[in-house]
C-alpha atoms as a PDB file:
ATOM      1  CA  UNK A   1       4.674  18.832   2.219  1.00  0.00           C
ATOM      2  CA  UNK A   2       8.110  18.337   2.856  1.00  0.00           C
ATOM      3  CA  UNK A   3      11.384  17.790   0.260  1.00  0.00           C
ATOM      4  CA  UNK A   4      12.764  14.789   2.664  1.00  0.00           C
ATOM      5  CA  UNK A   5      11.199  11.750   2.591  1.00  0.00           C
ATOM      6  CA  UNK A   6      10.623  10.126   5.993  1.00  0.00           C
ATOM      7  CA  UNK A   7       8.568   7.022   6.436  1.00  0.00           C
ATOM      8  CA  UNK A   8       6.532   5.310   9.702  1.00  0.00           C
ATOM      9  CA  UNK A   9       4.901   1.524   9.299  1.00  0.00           C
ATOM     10  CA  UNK A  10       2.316  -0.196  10.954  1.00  0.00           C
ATOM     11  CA  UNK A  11       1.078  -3.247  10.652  1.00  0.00           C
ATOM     12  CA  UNK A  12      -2.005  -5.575  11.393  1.00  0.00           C
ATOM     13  CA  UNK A  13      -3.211  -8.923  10.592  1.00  0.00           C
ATOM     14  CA  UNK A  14      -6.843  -9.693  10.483  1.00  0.00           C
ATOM     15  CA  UNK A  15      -8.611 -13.080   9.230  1.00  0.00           C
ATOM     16  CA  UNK A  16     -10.176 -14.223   5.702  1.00  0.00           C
ATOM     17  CA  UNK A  17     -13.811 -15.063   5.344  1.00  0.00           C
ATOM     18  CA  UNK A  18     -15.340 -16.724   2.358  1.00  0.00           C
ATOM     19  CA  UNK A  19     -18.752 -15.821   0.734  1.00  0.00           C
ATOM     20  CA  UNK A  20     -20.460 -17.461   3.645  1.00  0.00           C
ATOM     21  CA  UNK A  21     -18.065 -15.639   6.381  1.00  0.00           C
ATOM     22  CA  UNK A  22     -16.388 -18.430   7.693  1.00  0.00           C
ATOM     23  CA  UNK A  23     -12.985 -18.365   8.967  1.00  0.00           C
ATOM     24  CA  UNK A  24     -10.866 -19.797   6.050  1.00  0.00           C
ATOM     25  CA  UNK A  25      -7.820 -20.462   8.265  1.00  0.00           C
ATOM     26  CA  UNK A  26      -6.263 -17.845   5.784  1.00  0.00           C
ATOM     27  CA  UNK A  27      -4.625 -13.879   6.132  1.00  0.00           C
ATOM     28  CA  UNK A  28      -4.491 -10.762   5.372  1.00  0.00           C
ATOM     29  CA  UNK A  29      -2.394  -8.028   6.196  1.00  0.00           C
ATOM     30  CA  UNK A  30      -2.705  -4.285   6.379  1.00  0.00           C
ATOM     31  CA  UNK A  31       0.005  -1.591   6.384  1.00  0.00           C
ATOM     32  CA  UNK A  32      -0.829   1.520   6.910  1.00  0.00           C
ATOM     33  CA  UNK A  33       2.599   3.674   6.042  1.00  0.00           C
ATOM     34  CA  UNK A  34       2.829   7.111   6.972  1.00  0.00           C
ATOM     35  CA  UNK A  35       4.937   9.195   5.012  1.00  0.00           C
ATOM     36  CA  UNK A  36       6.147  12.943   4.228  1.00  0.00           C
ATOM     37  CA  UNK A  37       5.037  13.090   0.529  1.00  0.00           C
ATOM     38  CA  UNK A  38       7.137  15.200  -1.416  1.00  0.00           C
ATOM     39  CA  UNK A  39       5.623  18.196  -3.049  1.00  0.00           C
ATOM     40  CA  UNK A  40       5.262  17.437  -6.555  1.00  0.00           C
ATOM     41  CA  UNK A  41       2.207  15.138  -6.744  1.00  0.00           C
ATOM     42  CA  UNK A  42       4.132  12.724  -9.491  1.00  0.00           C
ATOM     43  CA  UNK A  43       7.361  12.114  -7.846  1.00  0.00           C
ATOM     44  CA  UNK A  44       5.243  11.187  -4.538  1.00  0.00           C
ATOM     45  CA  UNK A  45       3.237   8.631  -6.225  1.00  0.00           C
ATOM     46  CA  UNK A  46       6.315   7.136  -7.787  1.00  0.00           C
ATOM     47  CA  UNK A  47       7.964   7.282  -4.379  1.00  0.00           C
ATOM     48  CA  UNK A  48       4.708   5.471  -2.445  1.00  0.00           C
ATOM     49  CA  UNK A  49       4.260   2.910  -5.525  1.00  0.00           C
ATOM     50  CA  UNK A  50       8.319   2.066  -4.951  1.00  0.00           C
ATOM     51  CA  UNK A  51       7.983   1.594  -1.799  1.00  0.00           C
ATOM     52  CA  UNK A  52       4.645  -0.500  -2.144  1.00  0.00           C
ATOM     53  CA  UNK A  53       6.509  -2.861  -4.612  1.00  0.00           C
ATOM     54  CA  UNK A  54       8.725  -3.385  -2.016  1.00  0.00           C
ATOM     55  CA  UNK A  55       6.567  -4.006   0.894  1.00  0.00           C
ATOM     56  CA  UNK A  56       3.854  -6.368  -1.228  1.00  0.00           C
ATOM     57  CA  UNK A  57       7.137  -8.455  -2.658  1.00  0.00           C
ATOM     58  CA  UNK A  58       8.553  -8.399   1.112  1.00  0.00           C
ATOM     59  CA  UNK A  59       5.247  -9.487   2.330  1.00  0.00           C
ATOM     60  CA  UNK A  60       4.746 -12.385  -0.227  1.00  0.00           C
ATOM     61  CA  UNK A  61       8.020 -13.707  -0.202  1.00  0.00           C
ATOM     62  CA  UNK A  62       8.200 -14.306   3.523  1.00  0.00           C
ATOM     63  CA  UNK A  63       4.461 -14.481   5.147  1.00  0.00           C
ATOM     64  CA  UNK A  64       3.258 -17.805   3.413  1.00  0.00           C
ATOM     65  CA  UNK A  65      -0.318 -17.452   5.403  1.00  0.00           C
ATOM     66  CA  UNK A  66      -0.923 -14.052   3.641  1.00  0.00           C
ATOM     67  CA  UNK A  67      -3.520 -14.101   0.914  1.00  0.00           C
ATOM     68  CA  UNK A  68      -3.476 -10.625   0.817  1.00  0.00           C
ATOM     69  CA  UNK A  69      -2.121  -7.329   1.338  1.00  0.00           C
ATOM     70  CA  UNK A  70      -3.984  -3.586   2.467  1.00  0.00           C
ATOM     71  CA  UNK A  71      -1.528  -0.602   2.155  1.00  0.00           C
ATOM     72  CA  UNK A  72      -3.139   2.302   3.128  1.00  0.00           C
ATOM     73  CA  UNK A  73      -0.759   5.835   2.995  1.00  0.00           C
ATOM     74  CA  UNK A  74      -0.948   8.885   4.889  1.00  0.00           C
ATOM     75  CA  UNK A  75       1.277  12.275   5.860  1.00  0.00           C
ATOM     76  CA  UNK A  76       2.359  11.750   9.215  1.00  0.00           C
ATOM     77  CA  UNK A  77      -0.079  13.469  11.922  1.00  0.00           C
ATOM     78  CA  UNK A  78       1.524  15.245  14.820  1.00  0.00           C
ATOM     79  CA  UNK A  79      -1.363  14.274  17.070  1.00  0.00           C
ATOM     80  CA  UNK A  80      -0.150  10.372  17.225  1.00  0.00           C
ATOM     81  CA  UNK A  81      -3.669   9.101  18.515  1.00  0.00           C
ATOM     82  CA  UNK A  82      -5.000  10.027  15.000  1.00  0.00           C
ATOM     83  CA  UNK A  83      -2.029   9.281  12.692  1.00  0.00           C
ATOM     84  CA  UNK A  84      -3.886   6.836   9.883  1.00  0.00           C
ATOM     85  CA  UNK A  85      -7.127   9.536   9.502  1.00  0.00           C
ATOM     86  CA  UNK A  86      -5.965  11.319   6.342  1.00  0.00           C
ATOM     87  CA  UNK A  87      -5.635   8.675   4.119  1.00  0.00           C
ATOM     88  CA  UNK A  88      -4.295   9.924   0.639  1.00  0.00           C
ATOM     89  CA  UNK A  89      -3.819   6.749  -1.163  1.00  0.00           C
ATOM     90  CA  UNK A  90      -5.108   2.893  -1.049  1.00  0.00           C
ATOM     91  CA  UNK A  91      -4.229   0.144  -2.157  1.00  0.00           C
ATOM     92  CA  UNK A  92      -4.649  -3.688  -2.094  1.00  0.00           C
ATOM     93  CA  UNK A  93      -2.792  -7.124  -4.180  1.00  0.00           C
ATOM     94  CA  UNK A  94      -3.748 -11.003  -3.786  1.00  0.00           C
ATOM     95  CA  UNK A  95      -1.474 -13.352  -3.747  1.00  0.00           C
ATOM     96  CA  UNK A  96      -2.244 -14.957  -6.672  1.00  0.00           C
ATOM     97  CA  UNK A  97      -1.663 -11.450  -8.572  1.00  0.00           C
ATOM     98  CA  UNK A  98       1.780 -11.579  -6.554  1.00  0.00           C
ATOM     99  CA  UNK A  99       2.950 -14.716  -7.779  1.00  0.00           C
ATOM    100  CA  UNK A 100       2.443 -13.843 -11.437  1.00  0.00           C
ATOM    101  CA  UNK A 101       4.564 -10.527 -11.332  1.00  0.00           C
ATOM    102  CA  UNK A 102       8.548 -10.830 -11.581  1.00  0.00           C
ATOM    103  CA  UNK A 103       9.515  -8.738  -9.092  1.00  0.00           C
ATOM    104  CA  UNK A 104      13.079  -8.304 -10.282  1.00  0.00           C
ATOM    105  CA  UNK A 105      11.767  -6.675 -13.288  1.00  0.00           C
ATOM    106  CA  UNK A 106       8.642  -4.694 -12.641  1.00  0.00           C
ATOM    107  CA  UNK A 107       7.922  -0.746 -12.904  1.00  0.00           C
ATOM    108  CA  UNK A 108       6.948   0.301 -10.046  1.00  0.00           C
ATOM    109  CA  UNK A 109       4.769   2.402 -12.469  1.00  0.00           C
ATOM    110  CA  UNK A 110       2.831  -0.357 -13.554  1.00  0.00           C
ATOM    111  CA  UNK A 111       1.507  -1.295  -9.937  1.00  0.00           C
ATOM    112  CA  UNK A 112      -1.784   0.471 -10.354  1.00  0.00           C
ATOM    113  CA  UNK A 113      -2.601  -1.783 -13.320  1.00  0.00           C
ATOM    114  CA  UNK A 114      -2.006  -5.219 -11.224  1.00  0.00           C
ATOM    115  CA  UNK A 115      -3.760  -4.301  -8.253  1.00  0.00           C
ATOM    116  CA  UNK A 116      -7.038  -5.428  -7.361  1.00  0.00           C
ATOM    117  CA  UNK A 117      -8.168  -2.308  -5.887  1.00  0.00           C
ATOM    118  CA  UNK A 118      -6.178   1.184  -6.073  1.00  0.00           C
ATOM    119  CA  UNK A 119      -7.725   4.616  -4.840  1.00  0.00           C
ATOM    120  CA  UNK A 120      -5.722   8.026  -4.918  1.00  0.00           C
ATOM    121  CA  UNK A 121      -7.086  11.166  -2.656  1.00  0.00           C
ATOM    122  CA  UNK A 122      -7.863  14.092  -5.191  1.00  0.00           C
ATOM    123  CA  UNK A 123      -5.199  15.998  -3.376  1.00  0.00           C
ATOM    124  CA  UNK A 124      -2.677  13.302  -4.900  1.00  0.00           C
ATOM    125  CA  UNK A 125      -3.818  12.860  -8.120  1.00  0.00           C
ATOM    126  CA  UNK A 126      -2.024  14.349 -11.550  1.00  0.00           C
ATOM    127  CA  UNK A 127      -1.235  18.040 -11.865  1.00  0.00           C
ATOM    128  CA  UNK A 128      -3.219  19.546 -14.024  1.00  0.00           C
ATOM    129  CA  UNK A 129      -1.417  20.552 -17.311  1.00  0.00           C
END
């Protein structure tokens, strides 16, 4: 892992279904972000949940037909037709969680706790002390 930060975004929509799987006429939207994680495993979560809280407030604020946001990261992959396989962290937010946080004023450190769903690769998780 590298010392300088570099970052590559992609995005995709893809449709809501309700319990019975009909269209609801409603959004989602994935990110997959591809990133050169620094080497110590705490300063590159705080880096990819800082950039997160950026992108989910981005997302909210200006797609009003998104119900809900994917972020899936990975270390960029010099083979480009398999850049998204090593997924190291995921993470998703509705927006009803969205609209209750003050962006202004929240830790990025507090973004697993909000999140409806949040999974960290072991090879990303806390250094053992």
């Amino acid at each position: 892992m590298s010392r300088k930060a570099s970052h590559y975004l992609r995005v995709g929509e893809y449709p809501l279904r309700d319990e019975n799987g009909k269209d609801t006429g409603r959004f989602g939207r994935i990110l997959r972000l591809s990133m050169t994680l620094k080497e110590n495993k705490r300063k590159a979560r705080r880096e990819i949940h800082e950039k997160a809280c950026e992108l989910f407030s981005r997302v909210f604020e200006n797609l009003i037909h998104i119900d809900e946001v994917q972020i899936q990261i990975n270390p960029p992959n010099p083979d480009e037709g398999k850049r998204f396989e090593n997924i190291v962290m995921k993470m998703s937010m509705s927006r009803a969680t969205a609209d209750q946080i003050k962006w202004r004023s929240f830790k990025p450190k507090e973004l697993p706790q909000v999140l409806e769903s949040y999974w960290v690769a072991p090879e990303l998780r806390k250094e053992s002390t």
